[in-house]
Protein backbone atom coordinates (compact mmCIF):
# COMPACT_ATOMS: atom_id res chain seq x y z
CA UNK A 1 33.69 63.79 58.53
CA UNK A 2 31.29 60.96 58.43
CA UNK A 3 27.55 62.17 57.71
CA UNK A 4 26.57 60.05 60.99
CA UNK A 5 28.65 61.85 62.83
CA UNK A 6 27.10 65.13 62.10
CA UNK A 7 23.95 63.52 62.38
CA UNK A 8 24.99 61.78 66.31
CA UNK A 9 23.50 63.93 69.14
CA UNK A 10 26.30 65.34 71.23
CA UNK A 11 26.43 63.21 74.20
CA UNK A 12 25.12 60.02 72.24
CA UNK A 13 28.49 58.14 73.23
CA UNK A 14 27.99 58.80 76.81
CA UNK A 15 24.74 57.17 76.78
CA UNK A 16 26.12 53.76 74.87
CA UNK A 17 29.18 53.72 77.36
CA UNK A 18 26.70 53.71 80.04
CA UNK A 19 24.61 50.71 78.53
CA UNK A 20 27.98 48.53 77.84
CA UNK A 21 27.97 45.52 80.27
CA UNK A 22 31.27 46.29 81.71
CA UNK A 23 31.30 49.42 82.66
CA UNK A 24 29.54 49.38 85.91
CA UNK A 25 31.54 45.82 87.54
CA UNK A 26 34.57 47.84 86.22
CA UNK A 27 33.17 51.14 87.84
CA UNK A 28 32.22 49.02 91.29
CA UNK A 29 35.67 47.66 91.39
CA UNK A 30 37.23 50.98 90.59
CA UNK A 31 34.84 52.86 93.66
CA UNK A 32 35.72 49.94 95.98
CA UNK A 33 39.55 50.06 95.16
CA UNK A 34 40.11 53.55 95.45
CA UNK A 35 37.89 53.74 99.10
CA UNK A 36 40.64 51.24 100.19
CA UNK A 37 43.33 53.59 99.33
CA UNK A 38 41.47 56.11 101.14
CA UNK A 39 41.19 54.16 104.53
CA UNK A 40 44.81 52.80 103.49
CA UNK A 41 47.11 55.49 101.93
CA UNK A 42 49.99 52.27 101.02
CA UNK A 43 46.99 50.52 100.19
CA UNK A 44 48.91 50.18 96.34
CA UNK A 45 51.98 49.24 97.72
CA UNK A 46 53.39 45.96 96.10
CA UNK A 47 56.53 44.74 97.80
CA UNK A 48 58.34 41.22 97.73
CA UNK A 49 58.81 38.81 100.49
CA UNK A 50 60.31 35.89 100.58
CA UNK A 51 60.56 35.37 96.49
CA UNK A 52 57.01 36.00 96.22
CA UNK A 53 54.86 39.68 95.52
CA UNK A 54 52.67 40.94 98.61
CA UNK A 55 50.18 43.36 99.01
CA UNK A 56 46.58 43.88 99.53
CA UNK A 57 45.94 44.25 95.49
CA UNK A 58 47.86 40.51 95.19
CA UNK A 59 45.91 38.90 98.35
CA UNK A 60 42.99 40.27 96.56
CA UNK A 61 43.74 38.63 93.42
CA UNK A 62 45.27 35.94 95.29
CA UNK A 63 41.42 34.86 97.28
CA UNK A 64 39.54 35.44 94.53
CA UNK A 65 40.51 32.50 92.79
CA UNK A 66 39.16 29.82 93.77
CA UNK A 67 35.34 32.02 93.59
CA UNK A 68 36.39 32.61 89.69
CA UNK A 69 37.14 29.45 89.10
CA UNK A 70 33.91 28.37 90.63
CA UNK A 71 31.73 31.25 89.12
CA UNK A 72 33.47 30.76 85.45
CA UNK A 73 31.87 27.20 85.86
CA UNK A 74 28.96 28.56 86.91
CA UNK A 75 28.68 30.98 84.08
CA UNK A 76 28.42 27.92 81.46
CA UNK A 77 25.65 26.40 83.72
CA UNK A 78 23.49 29.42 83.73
CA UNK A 79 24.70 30.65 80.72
CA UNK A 80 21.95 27.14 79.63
CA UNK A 81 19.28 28.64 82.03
CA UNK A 82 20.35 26.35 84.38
CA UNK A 83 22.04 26.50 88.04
CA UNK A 84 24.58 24.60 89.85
CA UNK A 85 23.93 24.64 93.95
CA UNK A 86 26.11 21.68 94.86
CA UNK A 87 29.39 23.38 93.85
CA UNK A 88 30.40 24.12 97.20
CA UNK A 89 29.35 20.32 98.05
CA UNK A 90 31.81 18.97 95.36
CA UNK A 91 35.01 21.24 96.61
CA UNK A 92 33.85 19.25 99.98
CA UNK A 93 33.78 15.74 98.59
CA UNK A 94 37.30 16.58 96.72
CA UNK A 95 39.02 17.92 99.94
CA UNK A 96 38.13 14.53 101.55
CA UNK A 97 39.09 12.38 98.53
CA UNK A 98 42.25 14.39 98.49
CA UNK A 99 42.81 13.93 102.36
CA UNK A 100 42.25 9.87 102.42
CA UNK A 101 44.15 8.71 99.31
CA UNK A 102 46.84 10.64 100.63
CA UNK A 103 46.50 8.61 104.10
CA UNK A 104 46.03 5.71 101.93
CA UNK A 105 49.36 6.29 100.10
CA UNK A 106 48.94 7.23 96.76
CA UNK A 107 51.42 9.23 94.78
CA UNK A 108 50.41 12.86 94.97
CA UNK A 109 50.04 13.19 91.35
CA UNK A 110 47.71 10.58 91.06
CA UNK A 111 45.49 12.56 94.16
CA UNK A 112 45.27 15.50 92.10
CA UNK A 113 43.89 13.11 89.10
CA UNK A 114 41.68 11.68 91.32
CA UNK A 115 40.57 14.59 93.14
CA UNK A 116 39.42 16.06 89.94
CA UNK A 117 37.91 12.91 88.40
CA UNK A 118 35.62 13.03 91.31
CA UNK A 119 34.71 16.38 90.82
CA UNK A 120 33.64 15.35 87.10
CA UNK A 121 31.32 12.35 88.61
CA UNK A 122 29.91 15.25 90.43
CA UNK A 123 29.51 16.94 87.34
CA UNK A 124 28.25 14.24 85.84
CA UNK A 125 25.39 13.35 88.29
CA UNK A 126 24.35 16.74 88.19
CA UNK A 127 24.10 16.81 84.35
CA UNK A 128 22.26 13.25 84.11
CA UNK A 129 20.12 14.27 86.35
CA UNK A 130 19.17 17.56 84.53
CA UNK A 131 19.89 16.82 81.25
CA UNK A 132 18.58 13.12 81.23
CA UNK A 133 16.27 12.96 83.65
CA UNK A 134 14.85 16.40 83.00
CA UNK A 135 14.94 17.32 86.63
CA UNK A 136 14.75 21.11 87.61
CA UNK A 137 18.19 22.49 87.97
CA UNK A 138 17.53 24.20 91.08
CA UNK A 139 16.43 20.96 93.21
CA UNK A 140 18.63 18.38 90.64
CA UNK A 141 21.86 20.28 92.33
CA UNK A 142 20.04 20.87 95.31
CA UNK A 143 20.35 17.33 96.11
CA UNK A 144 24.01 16.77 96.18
CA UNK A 145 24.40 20.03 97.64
CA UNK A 146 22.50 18.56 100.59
CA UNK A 147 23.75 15.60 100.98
CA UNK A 148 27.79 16.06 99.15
CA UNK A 149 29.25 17.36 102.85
CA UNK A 150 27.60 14.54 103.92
CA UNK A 151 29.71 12.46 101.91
CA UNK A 152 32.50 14.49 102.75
CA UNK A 153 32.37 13.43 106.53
CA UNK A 154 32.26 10.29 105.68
CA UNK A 155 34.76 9.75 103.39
CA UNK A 156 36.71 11.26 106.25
CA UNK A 157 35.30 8.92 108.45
CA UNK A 158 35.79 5.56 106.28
CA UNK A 159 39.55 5.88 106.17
CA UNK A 160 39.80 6.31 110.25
CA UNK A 161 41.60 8.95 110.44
CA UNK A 162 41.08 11.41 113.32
CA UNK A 163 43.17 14.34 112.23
CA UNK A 164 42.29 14.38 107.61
CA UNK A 165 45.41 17.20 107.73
CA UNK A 166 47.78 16.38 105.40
CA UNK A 167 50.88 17.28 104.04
CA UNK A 168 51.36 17.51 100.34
CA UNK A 169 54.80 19.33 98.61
CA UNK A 170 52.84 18.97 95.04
CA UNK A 171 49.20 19.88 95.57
CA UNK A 172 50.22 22.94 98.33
CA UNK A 173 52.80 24.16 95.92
CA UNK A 174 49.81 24.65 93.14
CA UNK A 175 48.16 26.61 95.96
CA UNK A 176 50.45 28.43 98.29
CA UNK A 177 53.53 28.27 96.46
CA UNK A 178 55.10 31.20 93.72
CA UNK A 179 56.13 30.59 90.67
CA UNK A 180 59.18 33.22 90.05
CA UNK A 181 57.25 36.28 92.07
CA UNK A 182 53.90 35.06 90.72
CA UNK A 183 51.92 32.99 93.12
CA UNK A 184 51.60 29.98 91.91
CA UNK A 185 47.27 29.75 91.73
CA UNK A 186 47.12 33.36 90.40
CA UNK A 187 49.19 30.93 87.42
CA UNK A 188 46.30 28.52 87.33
CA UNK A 189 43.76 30.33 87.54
CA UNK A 190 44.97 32.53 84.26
CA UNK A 191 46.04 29.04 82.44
CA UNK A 192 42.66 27.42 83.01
CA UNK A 193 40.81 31.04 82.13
CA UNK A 194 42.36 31.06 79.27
CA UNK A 195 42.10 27.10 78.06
CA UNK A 196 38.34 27.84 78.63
CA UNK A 197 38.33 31.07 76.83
CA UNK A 198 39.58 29.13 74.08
CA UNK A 199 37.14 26.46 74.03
CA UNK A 200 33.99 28.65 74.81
CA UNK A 201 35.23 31.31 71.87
CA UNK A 202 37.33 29.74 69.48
CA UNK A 203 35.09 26.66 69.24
CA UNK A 204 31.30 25.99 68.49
CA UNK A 205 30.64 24.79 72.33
CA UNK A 206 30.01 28.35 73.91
CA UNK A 207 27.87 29.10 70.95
CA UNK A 208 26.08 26.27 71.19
CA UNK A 209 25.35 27.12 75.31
CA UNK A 210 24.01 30.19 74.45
CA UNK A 211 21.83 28.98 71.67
CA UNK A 212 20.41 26.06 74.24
CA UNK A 213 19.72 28.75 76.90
CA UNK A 214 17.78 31.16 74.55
CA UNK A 215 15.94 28.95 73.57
CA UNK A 216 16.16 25.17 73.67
CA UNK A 217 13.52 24.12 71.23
CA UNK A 218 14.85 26.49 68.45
CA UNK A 219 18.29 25.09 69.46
CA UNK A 220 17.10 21.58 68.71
CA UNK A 221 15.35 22.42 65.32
CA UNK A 222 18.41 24.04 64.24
CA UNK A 223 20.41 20.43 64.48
CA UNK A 224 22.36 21.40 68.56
CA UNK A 225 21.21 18.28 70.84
CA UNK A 226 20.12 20.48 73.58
CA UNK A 227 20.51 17.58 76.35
CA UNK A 228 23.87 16.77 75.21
CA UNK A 229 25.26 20.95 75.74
CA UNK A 230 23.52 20.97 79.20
CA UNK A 231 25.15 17.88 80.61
CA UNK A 232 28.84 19.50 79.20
CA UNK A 233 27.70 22.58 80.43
CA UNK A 234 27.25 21.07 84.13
CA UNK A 235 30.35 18.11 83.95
CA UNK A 236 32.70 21.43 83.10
CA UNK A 237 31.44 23.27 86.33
CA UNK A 238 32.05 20.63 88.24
CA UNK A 239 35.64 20.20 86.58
CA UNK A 240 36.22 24.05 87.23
CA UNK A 241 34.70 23.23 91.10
CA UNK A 242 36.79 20.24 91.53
CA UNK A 243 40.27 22.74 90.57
CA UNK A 244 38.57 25.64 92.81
CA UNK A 245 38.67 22.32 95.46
CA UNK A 246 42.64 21.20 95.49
CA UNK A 247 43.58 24.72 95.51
CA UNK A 248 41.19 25.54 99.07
CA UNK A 249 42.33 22.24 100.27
CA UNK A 250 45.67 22.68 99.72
CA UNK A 251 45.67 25.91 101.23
CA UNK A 252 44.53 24.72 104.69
CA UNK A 253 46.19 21.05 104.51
CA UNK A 254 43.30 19.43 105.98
CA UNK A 255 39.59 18.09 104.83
CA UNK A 256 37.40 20.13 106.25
CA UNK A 257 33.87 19.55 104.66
CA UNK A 258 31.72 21.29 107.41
CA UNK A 259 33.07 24.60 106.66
CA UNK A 260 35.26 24.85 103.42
CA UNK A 261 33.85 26.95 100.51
CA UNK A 262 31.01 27.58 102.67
CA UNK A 263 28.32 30.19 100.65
CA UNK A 264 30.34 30.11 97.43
CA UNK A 265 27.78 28.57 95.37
CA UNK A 266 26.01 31.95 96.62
CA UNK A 267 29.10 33.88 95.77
CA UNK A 268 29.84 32.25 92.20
CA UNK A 269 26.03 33.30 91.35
CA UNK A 270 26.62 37.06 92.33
CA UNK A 271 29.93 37.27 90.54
CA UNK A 272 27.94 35.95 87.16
CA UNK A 273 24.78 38.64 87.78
CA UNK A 274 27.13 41.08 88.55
CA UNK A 275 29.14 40.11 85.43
CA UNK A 276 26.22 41.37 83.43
CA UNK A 277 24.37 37.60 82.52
CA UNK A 278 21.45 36.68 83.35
CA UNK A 279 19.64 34.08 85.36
CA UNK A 280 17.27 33.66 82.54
CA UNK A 281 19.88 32.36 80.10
CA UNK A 282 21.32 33.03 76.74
CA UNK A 283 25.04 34.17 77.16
CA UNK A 284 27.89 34.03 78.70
CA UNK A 285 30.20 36.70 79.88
CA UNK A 286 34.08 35.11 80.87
CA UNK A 287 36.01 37.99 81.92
CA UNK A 288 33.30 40.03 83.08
CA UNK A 289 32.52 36.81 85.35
CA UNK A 290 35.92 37.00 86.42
CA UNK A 291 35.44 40.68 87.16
CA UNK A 292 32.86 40.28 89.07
CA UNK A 293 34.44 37.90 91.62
CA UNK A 294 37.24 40.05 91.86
CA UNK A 295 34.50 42.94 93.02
CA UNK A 296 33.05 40.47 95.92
CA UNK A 297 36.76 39.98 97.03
CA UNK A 298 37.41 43.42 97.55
CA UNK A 299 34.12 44.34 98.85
CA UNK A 300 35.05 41.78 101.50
CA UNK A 301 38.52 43.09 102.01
CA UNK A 302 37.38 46.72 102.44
CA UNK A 303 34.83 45.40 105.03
CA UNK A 304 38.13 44.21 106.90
CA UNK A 305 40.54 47.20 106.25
CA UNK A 306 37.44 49.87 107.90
CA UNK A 307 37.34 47.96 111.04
CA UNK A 308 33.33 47.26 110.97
CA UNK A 309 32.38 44.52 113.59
CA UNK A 310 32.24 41.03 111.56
CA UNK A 311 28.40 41.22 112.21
CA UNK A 312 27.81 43.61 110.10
CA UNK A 313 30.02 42.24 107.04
CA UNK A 314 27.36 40.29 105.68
CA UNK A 315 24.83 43.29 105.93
CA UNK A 316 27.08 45.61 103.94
CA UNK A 317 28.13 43.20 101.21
CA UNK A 318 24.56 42.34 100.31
CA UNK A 319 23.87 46.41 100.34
CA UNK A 320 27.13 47.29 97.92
CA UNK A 321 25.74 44.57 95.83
CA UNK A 322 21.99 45.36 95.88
CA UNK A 323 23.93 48.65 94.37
CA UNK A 324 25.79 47.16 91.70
CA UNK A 325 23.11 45.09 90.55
CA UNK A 326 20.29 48.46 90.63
CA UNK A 327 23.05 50.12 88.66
CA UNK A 328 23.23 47.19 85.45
CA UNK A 329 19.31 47.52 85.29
CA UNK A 330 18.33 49.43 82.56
CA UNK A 331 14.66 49.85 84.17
CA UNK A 332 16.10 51.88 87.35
CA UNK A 333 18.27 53.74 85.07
CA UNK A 334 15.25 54.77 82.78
CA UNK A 335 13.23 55.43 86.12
CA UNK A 336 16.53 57.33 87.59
CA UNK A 337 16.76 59.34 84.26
CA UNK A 338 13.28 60.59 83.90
CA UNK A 339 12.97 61.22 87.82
CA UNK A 340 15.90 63.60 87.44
CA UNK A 341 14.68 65.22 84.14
CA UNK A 342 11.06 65.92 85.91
CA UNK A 343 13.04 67.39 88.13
CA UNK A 344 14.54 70.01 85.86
CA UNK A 345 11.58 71.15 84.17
């Protein structure tokens, strides 16, 4: 036996697995999974229909894609103390690109290449504008998130179509279709988590993000061309955006820019605090981001499963999050922890 373990206070593990970073958007999705069973007994249950797995854990899995993909993009652009409003705006502008050069007759291959090229000019504004211009990230994206539905209408409108539905074999198959049992975006979504696993861990980018969003002077001194990290940082989100994009246009078949992805710039930002990161910068957490959307998915599921009135949905999500997010701060805890130990003297 180790003389620091004779030395550890008994309970001192308990204590550290409370302060780890995933253990309370692990715990959430845990409480919020097993209430479902509750109010569902076959809640579990994973069956196969028509070549493909159903069940309320896969439609989970299934809807919170495109907010990962959209939150893991956001996690880069706050992970530089920045913040990316117009995310919703670009999966807008994509679903009417998508719609039009399909009406215009372009091969469907070349749409999705286009589709996302769009979303990186998106990106790309965003980052010139914060990056090079020096803007404030919350009114730089602000901008295009004002005006990118806009756009979206009238992109709809300049190719004259009345009806932007579409029908597309290739782009619906990447978002409705199965691949074996799999569904065929829960396949995306794990091949693009991992490709930017890889490149934020196994390369010097994602340390490089987190050294420009601790501090960007230091970062500077020390040789990292801040501007030059932020404007990746904000061309990848909208990249991640644009795929979150084909995959809720797809779904529908039609360009909708009113309504699609409506809030989930709002959503994308709770999944990354509730991942553990902060607004203020400094580092980025990938799978707990992922985690974290998968918790706003099911929140919004069990909303649906225990029959509450749609008004209130939006009441008891922000309440089960207000919780979540009370639970990760280490100030309520501390407050919590000597409250209860006045108590018991």
């Amino acid at each position: 036996m180790m003389v620091a373990d004779v030395l550890r206070p008994r309970g001192a593990g308990l204590p550290r697995l409370r302060d780890t970073r995933a253990v309370w958007p692990v715990l959430a999705l845990i409480a919020i999974l097993v209430f479902d069973w509750v109010m569902v007994p076959n809640f579990f249950q994973i069956r196969v229909v028509e070549g493909r797995l159903f069940g309320n854990v896969i439609d989970i899995l299934y809807r919170a894609t495109p907010t990962a993909l959209v939150s893991l993009g956001m996690a880069l652009v706050i992970g530089t103390k920045g913040i990316d409003l117009s995310v919703g705006s670009t999966i807008a502008i994509v679903g009417a690109v998508i719609s039009w050069r399909i009406h215009a007759g372009d091969p469907h291959i070349v749409i999705l290449f286009e589709a996302l090229a769009v979303a990186v000019v998106c990106g790309i504004w965003n980052g010139s504008l914060v990056a090079g211009l020096g803007i404030q990230p919350i009114i730089a994206t602000l901008i295009l998130m004002v005006s990118g539905r806009g756009i979206g209408l009238l992109i709809n409108l300049l190719y004259g179509g009345t009806d932007p539905s579409f029908d597309s074999p290739l782009l619906q198959g990447l978002s409705t279709g199965h691949l074996w049992l799999i569904p065929t975006r829960l396949v995306v979504g794990a091949v693009l988590f991992v490709a930017l696993w890889l490149v934020i861990r196994r390369t010097a980018l994602g340390l490089f993000i987190e050294a420009v969003g601790g501090n960007a002077a230091a970062a500077d001194l020390a040789g990292v061309n801040a501007r030059r990290i932020i404007f990746v940082a904000y061309v990848l989100c909208g990249l991640l955006a644009g795929c979150a994009g084909v995959i809720l246009t797809a779904d529908t078949h039609t360009s909708d820019p009113v309504s699609v992805a409506m809030y989930i710039e709002l959503d994308a930002i709770l999944a990354v605090v509730i991942g553990g990161a902060s607004l203020g910068g400094g580092r980025i957490y990938l799978g707990l981001t992922v985690i974290g959307a998968l918790v706003i998915q099911a929140l919004t599921t069990s909303i649906l499963i225990s029959g509450l009135r749609p008004e209130y949905n939006l009441i008891v999500k922000s309440v089960v999050v207000m919780i979540v997010l009370l639970l990760q701060s280490r100030n309520v805890r501390h407050h919590v922890t000597m409250l209860f130990q006045g108590r018991r003297r």
